[in-house]
C-alpha atoms as a PDB file:
ATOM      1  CA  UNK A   1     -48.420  61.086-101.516  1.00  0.00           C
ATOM      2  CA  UNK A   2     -49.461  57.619-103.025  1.00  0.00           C
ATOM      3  CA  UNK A   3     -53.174  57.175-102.722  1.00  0.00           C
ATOM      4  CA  UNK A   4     -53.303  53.278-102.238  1.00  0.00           C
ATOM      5  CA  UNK A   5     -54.179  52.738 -98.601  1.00  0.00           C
ATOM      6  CA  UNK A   6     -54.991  55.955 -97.137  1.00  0.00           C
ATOM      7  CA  UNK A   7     -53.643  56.539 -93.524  1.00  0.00           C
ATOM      8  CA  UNK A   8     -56.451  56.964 -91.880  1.00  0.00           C
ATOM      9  CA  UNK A   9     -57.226  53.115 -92.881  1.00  0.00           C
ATOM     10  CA  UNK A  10     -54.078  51.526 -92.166  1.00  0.00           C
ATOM     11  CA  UNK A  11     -54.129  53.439 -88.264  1.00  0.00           C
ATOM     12  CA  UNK A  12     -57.900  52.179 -88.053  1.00  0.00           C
ATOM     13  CA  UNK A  13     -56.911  49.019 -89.122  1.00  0.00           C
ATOM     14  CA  UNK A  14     -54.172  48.950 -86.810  1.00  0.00           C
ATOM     15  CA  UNK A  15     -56.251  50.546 -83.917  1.00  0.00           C
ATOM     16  CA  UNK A  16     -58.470  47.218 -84.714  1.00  0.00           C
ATOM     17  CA  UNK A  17     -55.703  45.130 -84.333  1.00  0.00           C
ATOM     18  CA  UNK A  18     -53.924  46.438 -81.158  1.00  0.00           C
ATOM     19  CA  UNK A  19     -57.521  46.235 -79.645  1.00  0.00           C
ATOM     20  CA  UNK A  20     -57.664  42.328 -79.924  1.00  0.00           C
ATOM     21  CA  UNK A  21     -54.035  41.986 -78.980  1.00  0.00           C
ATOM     22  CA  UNK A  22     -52.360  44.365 -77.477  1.00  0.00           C
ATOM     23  CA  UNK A  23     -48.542  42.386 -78.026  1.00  0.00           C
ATOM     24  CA  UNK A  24     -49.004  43.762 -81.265  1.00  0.00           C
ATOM     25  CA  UNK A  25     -47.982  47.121 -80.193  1.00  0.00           C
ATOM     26  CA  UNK A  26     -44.607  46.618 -82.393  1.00  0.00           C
ATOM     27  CA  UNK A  27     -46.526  47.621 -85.248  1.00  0.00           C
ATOM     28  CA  UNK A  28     -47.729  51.099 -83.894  1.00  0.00           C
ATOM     29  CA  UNK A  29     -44.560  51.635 -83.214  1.00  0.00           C
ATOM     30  CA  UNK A  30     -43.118  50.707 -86.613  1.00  0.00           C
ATOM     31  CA  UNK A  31     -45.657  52.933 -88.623  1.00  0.00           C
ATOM     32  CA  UNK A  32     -45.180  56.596 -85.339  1.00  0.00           C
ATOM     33  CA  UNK A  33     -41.397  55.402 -87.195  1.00  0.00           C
ATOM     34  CA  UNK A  34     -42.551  55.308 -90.794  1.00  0.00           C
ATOM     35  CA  UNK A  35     -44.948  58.410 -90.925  1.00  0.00           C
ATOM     36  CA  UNK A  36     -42.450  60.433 -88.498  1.00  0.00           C
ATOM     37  CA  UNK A  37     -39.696  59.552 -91.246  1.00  0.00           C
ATOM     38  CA  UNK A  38     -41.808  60.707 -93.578  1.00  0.00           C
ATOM     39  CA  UNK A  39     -42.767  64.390 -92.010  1.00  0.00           C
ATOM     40  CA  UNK A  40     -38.928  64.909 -91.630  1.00  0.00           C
ATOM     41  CA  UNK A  41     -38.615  65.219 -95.430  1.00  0.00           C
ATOM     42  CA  UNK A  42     -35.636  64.253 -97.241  1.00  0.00           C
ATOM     43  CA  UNK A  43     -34.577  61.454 -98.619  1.00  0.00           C
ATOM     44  CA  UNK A  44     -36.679  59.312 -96.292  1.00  0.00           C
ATOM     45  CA  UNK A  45     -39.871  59.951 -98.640  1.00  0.00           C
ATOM     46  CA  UNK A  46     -38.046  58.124-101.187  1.00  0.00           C
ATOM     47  CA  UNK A  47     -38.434  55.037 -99.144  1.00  0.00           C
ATOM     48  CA  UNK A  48     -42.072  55.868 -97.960  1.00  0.00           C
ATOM     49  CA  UNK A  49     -44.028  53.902-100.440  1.00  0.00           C
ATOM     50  CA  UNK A  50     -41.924  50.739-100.498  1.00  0.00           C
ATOM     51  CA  UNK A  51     -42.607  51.296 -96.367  1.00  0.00           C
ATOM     52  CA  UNK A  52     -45.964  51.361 -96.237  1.00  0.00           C
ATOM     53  CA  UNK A  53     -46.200  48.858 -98.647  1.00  0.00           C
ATOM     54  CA  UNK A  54     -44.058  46.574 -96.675  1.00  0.00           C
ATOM     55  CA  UNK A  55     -45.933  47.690 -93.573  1.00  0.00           C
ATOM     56  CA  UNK A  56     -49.280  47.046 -94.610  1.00  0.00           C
ATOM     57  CA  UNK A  57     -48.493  43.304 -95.836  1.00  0.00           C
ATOM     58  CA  UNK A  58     -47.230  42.815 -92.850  1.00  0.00           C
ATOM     59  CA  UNK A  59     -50.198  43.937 -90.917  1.00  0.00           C
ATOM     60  CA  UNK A  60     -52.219  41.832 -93.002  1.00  0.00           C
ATOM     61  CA  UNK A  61     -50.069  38.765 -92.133  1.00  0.00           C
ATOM     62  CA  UNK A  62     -50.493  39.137 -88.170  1.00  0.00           C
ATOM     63  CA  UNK A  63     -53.966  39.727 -89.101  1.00  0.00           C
ATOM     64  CA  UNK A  64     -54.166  35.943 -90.560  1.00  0.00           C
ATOM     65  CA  UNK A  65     -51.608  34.456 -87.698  1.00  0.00           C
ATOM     66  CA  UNK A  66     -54.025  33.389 -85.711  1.00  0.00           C
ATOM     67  CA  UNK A  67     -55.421  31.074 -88.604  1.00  0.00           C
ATOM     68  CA  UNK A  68     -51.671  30.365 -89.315  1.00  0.00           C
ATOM     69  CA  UNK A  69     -51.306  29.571 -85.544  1.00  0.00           C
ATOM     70  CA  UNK A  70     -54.845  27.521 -85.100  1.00  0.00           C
ATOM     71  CA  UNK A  71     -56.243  29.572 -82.171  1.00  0.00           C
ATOM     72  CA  UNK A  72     -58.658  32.041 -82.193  1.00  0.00           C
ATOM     73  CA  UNK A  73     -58.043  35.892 -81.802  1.00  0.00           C
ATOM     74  CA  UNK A  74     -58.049  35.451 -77.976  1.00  0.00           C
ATOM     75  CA  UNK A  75     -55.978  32.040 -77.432  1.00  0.00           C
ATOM     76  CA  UNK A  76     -53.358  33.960 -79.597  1.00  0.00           C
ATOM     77  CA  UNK A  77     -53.527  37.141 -77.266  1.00  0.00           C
ATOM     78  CA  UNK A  78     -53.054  34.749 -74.471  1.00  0.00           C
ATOM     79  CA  UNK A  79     -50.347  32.909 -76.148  1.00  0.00           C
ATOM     80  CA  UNK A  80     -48.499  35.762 -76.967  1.00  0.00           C
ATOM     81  CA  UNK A  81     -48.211  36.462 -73.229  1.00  0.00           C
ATOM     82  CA  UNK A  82     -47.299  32.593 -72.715  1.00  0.00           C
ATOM     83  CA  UNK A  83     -44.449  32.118 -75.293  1.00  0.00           C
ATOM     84  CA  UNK A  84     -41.046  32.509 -73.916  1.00  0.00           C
ATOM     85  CA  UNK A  85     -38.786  35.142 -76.085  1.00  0.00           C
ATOM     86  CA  UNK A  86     -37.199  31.915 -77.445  1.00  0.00           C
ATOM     87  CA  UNK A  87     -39.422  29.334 -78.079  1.00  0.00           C
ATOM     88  CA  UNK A  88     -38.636  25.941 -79.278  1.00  0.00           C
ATOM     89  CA  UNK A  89     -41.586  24.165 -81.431  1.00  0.00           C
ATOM     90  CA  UNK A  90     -42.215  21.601 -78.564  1.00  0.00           C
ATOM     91  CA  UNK A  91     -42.747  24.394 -76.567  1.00  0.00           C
ATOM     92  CA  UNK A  92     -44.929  26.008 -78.652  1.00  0.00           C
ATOM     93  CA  UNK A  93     -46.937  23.263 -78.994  1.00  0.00           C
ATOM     94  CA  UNK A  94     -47.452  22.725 -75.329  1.00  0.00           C
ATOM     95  CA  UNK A  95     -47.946  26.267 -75.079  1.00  0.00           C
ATOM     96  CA  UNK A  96     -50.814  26.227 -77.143  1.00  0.00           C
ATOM     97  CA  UNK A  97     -53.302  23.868 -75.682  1.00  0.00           C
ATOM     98  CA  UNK A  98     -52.432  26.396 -72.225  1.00  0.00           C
ATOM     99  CA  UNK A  99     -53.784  29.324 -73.907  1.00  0.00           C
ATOM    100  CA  UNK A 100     -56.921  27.349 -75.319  1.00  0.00           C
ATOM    101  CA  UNK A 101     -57.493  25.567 -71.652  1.00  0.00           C
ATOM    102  CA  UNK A 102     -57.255  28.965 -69.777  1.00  0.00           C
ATOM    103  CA  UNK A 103     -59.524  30.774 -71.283  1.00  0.00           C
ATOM    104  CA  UNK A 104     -61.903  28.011 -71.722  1.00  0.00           C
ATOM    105  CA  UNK A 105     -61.683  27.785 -67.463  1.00  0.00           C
ATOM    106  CA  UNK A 106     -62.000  31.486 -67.323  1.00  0.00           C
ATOM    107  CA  UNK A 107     -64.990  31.758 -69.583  1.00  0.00           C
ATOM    108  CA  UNK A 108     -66.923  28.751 -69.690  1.00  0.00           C
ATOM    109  CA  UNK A 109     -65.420  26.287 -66.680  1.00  0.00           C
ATOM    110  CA  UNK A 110     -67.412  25.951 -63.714  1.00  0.00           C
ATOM    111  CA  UNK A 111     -67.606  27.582 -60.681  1.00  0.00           C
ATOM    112  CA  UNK A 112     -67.431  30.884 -62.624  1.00  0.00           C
ATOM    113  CA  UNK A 113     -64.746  32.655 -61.879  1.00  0.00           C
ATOM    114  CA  UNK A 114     -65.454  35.811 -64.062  1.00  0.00           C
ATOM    115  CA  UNK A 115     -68.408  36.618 -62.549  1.00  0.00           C
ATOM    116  CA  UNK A 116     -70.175  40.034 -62.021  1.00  0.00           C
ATOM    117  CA  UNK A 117     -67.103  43.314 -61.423  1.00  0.00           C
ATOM    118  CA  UNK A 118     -65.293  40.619 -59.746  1.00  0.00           C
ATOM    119  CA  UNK A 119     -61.835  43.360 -60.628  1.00  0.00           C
ATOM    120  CA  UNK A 120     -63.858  44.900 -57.800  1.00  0.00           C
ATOM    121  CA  UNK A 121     -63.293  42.566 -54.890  1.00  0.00           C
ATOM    122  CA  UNK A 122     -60.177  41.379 -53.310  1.00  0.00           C
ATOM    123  CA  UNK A 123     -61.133  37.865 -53.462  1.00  0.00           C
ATOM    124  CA  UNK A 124     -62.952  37.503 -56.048  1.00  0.00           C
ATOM    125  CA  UNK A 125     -59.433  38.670 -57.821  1.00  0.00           C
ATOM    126  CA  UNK A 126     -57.573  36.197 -56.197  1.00  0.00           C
ATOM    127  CA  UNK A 127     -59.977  33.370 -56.673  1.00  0.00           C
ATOM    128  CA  UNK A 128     -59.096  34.574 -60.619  1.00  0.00           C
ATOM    129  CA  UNK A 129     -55.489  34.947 -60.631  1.00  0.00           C
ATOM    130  CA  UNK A 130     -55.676  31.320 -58.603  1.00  0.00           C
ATOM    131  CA  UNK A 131     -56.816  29.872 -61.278  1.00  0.00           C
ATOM    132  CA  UNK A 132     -54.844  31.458 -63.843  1.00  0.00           C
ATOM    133  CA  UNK A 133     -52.045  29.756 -61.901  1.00  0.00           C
ATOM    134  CA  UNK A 134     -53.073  26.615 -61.548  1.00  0.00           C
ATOM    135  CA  UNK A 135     -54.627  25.664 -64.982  1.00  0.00           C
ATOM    136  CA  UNK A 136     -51.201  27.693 -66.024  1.00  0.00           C
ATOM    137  CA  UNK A 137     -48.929  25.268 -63.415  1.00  0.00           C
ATOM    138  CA  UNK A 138     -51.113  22.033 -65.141  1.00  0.00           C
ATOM    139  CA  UNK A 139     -50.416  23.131 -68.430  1.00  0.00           C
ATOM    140  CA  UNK A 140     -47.071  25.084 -69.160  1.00  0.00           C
ATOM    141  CA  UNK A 141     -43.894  23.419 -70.240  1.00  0.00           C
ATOM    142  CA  UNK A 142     -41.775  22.406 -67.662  1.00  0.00           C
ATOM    143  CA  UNK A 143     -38.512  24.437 -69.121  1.00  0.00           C
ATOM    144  CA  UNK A 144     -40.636  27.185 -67.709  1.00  0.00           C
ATOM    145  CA  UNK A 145     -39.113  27.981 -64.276  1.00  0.00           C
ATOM    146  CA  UNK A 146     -40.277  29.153 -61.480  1.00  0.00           C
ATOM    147  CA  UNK A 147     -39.285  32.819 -62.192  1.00  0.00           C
ATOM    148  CA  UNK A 148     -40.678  32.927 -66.005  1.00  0.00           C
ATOM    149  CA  UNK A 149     -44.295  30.838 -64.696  1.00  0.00           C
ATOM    150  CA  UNK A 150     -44.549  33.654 -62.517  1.00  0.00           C
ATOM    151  CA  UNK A 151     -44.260  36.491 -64.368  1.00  0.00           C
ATOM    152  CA  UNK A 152     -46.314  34.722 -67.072  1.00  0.00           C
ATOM    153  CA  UNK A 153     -49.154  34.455 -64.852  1.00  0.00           C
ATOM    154  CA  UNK A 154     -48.646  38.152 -63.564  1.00  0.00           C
ATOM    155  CA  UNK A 155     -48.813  38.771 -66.919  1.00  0.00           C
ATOM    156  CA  UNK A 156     -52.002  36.982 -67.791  1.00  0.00           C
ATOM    157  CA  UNK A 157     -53.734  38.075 -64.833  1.00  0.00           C
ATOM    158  CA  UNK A 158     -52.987  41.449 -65.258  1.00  0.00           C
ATOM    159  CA  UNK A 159     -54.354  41.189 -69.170  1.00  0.00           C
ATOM    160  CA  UNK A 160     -57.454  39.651 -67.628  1.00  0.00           C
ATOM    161  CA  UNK A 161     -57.945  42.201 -64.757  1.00  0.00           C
ATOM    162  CA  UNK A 162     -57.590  45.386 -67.349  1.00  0.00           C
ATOM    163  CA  UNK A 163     -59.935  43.965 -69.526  1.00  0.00           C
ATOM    164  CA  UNK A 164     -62.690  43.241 -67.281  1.00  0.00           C
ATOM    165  CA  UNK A 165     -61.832  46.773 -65.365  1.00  0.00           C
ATOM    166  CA  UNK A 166     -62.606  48.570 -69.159  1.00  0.00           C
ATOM    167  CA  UNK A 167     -65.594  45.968 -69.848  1.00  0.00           C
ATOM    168  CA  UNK A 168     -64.095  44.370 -72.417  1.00  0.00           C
ATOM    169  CA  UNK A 169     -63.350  41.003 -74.223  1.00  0.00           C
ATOM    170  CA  UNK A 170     -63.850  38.288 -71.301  1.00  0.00           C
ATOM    171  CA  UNK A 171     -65.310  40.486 -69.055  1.00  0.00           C
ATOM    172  CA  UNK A 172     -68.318  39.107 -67.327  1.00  0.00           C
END
């Protein structure tokens, strides 16, 4: 086996990555595909290099989007979860500015909203996935109907919820 990248670097570096976003679970997919390919032998260990090699540039890629994209690590988590499956650019940039404003409310907007185990109580969750909804109702693209802004927020909110519930990222 080629010694360039070992895999116990490219699955920590992946690890890394799937902890800051977890929409980028398409790539642990892609390499269970590339290393199980690879234990079954054959002539699928001819292709293993040029694999990995292709995998790992393009792990290093989605590690720059976010520069690529202009938002930090956590507006592009956020506006993963946003973005519609087809996106047009005006979209996109509406969609944007969203993630940014949202998790500016939830972290640094006043009243606090992410205060103390508020995963814990009933209303303090609501009071959170109100606001998801309305900064996300100011601030969405009106193509988004009524059927996609709500599963968007469920989405969000439920991001939000599991994080603070493992004491993580936002968390207060």
């Amino acid at each position: 086996m080629p010694n360039f990248i070992s895999e116990d670097r490219i699955e920590r570096a992946l690890l890394q990555k799937l902890q800051q976003n977890r929409r980028r679970a398409d790539f642990a997919e892609r390499l269970r595909q590339i290393i199980g390919r690879y234990n079954a032998g054959g002539s699928a260990n001819e292709n293993y290099f040029e694999e990995r090699v292709r995998f790992t540039r393009d792990l290093h890629r989605e590690e720059e989007r976010h520069l690529r994209e202009g938002l930090s690590e956590d507006e592009l988590e956020v506006f993963d979860l946003l973005k519609k499956e087809k996106t047009t650019q005006d979209e996109e940039r509406k969609v944007k500015p969203a993630a940014r404003a949202l998790l500016k409310r939830l972290t640094t907007g006043t009243p606090r909203v992410l205060v103390q185990e508020w995963y814990k109580e009933t209303q303090s969750k609501k009071r959170v996935e109100n606001i998801v909804g309305e900064i996300l109702h100011e601030t969405l693209p009106e193509s988004y109907d009524r059927a996609l802004f709500k599963t968007k927020c469920d989405e969000v909110f439920g991001l939000v919820l599991d994080y603070a519930s493992q004491g993580r990222k936002w968390a207060a």
